[in-house]
Protein backbone atom coordinates (compact mmCIF):
# COMPACT_ATOMS: atom_id res chain seq x y z
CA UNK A 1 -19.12 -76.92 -14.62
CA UNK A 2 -18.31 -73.92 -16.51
CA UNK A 3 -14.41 -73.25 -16.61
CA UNK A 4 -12.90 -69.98 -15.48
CA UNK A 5 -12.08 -68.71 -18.89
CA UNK A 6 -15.35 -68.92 -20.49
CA UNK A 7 -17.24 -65.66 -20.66
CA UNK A 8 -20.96 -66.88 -20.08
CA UNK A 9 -24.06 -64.83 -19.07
CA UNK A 10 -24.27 -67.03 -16.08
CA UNK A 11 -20.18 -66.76 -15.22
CA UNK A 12 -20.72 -62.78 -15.68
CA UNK A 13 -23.54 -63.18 -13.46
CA UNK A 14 -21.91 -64.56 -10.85
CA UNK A 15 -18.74 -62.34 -11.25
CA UNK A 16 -21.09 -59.21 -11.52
CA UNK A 17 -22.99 -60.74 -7.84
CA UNK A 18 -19.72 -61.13 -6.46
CA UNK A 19 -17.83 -58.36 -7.33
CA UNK A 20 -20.94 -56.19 -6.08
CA UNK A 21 -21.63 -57.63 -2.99
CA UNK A 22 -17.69 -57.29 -1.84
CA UNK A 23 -17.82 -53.65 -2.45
CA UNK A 24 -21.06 -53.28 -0.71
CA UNK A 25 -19.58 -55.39 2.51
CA UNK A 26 -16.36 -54.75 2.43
CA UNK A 27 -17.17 -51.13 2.09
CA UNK A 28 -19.45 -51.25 4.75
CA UNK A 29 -16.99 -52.58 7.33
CA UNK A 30 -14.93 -49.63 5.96
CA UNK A 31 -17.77 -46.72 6.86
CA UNK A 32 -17.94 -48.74 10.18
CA UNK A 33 -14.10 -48.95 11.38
CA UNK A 34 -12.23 -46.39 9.20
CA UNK A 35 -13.83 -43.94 8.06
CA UNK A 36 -15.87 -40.83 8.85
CA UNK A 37 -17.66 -42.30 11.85
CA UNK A 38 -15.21 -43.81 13.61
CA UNK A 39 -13.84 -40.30 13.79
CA UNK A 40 -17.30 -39.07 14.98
CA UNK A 41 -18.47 -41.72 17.61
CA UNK A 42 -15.50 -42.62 19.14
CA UNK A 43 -14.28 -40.92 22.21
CA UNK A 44 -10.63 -41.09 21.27
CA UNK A 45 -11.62 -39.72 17.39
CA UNK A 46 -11.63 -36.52 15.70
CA UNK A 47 -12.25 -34.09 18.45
CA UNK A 48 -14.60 -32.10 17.00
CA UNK A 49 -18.21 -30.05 17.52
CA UNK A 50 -21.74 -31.99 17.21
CA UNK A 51 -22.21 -29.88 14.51
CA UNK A 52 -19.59 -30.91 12.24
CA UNK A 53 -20.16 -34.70 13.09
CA UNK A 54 -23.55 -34.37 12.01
CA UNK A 55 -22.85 -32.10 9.11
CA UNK A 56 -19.93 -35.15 8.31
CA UNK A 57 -22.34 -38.00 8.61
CA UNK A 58 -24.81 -36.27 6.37
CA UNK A 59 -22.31 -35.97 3.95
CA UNK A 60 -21.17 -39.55 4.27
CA UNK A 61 -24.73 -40.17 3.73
CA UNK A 62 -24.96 -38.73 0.41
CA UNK A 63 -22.66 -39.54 -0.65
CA UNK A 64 -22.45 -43.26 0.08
CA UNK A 65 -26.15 -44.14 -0.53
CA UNK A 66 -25.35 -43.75 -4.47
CA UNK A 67 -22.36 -46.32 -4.15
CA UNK A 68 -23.83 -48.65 -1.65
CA UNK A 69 -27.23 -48.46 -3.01
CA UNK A 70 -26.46 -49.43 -6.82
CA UNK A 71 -24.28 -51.88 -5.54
CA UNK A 72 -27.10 -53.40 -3.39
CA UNK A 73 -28.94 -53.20 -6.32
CA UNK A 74 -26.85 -54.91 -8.62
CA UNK A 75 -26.12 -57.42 -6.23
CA UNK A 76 -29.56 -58.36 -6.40
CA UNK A 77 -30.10 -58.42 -9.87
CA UNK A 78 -26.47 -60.51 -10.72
CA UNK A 79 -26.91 -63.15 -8.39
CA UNK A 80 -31.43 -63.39 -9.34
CA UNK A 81 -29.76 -64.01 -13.07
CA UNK A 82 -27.33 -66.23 -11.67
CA UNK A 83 -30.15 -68.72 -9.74
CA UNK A 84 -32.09 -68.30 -12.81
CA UNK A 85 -29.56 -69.39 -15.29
CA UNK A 86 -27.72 -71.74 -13.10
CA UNK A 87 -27.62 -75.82 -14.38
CA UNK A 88 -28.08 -77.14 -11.23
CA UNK A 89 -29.91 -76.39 -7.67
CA UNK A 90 -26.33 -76.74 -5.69
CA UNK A 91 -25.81 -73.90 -7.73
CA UNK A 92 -28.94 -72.07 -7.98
CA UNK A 93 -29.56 -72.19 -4.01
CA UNK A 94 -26.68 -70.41 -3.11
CA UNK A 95 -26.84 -67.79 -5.63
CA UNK A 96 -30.75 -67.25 -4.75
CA UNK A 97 -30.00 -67.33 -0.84
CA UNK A 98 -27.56 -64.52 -1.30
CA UNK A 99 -29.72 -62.48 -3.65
CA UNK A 100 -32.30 -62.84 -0.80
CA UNK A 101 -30.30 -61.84 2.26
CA UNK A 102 -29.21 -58.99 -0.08
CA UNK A 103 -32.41 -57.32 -0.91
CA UNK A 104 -33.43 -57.48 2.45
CA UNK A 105 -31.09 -54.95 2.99
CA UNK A 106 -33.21 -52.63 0.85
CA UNK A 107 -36.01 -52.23 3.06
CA UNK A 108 -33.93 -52.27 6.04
CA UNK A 109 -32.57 -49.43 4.96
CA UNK A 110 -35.52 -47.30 3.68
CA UNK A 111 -37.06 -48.64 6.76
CA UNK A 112 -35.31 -48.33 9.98
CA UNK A 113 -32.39 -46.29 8.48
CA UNK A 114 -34.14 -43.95 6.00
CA UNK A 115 -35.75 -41.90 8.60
CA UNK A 116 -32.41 -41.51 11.05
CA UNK A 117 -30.73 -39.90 7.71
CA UNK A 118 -33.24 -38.02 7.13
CA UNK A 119 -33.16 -36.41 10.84
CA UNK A 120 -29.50 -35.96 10.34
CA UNK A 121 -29.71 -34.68 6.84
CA UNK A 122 -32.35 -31.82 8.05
CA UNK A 123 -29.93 -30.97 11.49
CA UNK A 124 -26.96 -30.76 9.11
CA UNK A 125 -29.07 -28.65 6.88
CA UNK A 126 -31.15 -26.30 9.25
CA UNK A 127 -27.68 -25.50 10.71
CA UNK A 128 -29.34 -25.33 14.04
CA UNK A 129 -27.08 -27.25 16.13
CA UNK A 130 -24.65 -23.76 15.49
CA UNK A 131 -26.60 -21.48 17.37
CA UNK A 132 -26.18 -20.94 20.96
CA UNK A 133 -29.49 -21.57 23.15
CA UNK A 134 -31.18 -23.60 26.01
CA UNK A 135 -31.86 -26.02 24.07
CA UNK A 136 -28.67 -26.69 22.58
CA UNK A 137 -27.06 -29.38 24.60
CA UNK A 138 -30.93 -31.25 24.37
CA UNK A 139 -30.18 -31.49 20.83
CA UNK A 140 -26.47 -32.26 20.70
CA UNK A 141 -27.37 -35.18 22.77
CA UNK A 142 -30.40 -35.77 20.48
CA UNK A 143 -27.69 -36.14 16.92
CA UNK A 144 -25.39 -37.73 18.53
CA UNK A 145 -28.15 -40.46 19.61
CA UNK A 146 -29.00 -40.59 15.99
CA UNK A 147 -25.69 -41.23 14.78
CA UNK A 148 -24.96 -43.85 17.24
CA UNK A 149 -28.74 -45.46 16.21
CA UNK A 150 -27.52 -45.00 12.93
CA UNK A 151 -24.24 -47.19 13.56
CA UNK A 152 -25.95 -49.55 15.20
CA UNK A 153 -28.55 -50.36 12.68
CA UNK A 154 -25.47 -50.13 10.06
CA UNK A 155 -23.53 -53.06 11.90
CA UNK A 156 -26.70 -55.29 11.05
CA UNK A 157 -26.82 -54.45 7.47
CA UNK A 158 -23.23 -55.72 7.42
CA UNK A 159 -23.82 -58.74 9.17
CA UNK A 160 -26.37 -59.47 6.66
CA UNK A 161 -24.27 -57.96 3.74
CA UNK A 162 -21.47 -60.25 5.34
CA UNK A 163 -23.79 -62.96 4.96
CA UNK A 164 -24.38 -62.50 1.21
CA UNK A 165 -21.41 -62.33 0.33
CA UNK A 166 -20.67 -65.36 1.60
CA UNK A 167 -23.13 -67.03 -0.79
CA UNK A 168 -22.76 -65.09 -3.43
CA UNK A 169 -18.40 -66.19 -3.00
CA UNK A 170 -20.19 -70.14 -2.56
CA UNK A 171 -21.88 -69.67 -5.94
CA UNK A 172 -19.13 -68.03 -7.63
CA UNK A 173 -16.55 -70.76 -6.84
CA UNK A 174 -19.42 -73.68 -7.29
CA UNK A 175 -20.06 -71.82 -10.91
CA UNK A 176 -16.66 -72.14 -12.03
């Protein structure tokens, strides 16, 4: 067992996985209860035009698939190195379990979540839900279905980031 002061590929490893996956969760459950779409799906929230949530979510969007997705990403690759370099399987399972569970979030979201962006991103962009028209309240109620769909299929990419970070904290502490 390595000790907690030694700096070794396989302790940075499982620092790197760790530290990683806790952003991506725990900034996750952040988006989800605190942030930006709280204040857009709930009734009590922000009280403000379809418009603007959708023109917020897209932003959130952007903005948040560069921090979330790199640390996906390097969740993945920290806690791969970690199995790989671990001494023992009561090491390597948990480190290779989480590294699962968290690329599976990768085509999850590409998947089932890239194309509900993309709708938003192209309502926030076309500007049309600012123009007055029959159709208007039609697709109101259509964005705000896709950010709700989009909130939905968030809350399972948390419970599955939830779930590696989880392993990735069982390898850490079973690594030092």
């Amino acid at each position: 067992m390595a000790q907690l002061t030694s700096v070794t590929p396989l302790n940075a490893a499982l620092f790197s996985g760790l530290v990683s996956s806790s952003y991506f969760f725990f900034g996750g459950v952040g988006i989800a209860n605190v942030g930006i779409m709280p204040a857009i799906t709930d009734p009590a929230g922000a009280k403000l035009a379809v418009s603007q949530k959708v023109a917020l979510q897209s932003w959130n969007y952007d903005v948040g698939k560069w921090h979330m997705g790199g640390a996906i990403v390097a969740t993945v690759v920290s806690l791969s190195t970690a199995a790989l370099l671990a001494p023992s399987r009561a090491l390597a399972l948990p480190a290779a379990g989480a590294a699962l569970l968290a690329s599976l979030i990768i085509p999850w979201t590409a998947l089932l979540m890239g194309p509900v962006n993309d709708a938003i991103g192209e309502l926030a962009q076309t500007r049309v839900l600012e123009t007055a028209g029959p159709d208007r309240a039609v697709l109101e109620e259509g964005a705000l279905a896709l950010i709700y769909k989009w909130r939905r299929l968030h809350r399972v990419r948390i419970a599955v980031g939830a779930s590696a970070w989880v392993g990735a904290l069982i390898a850490f502490t079973g690594g030092l």
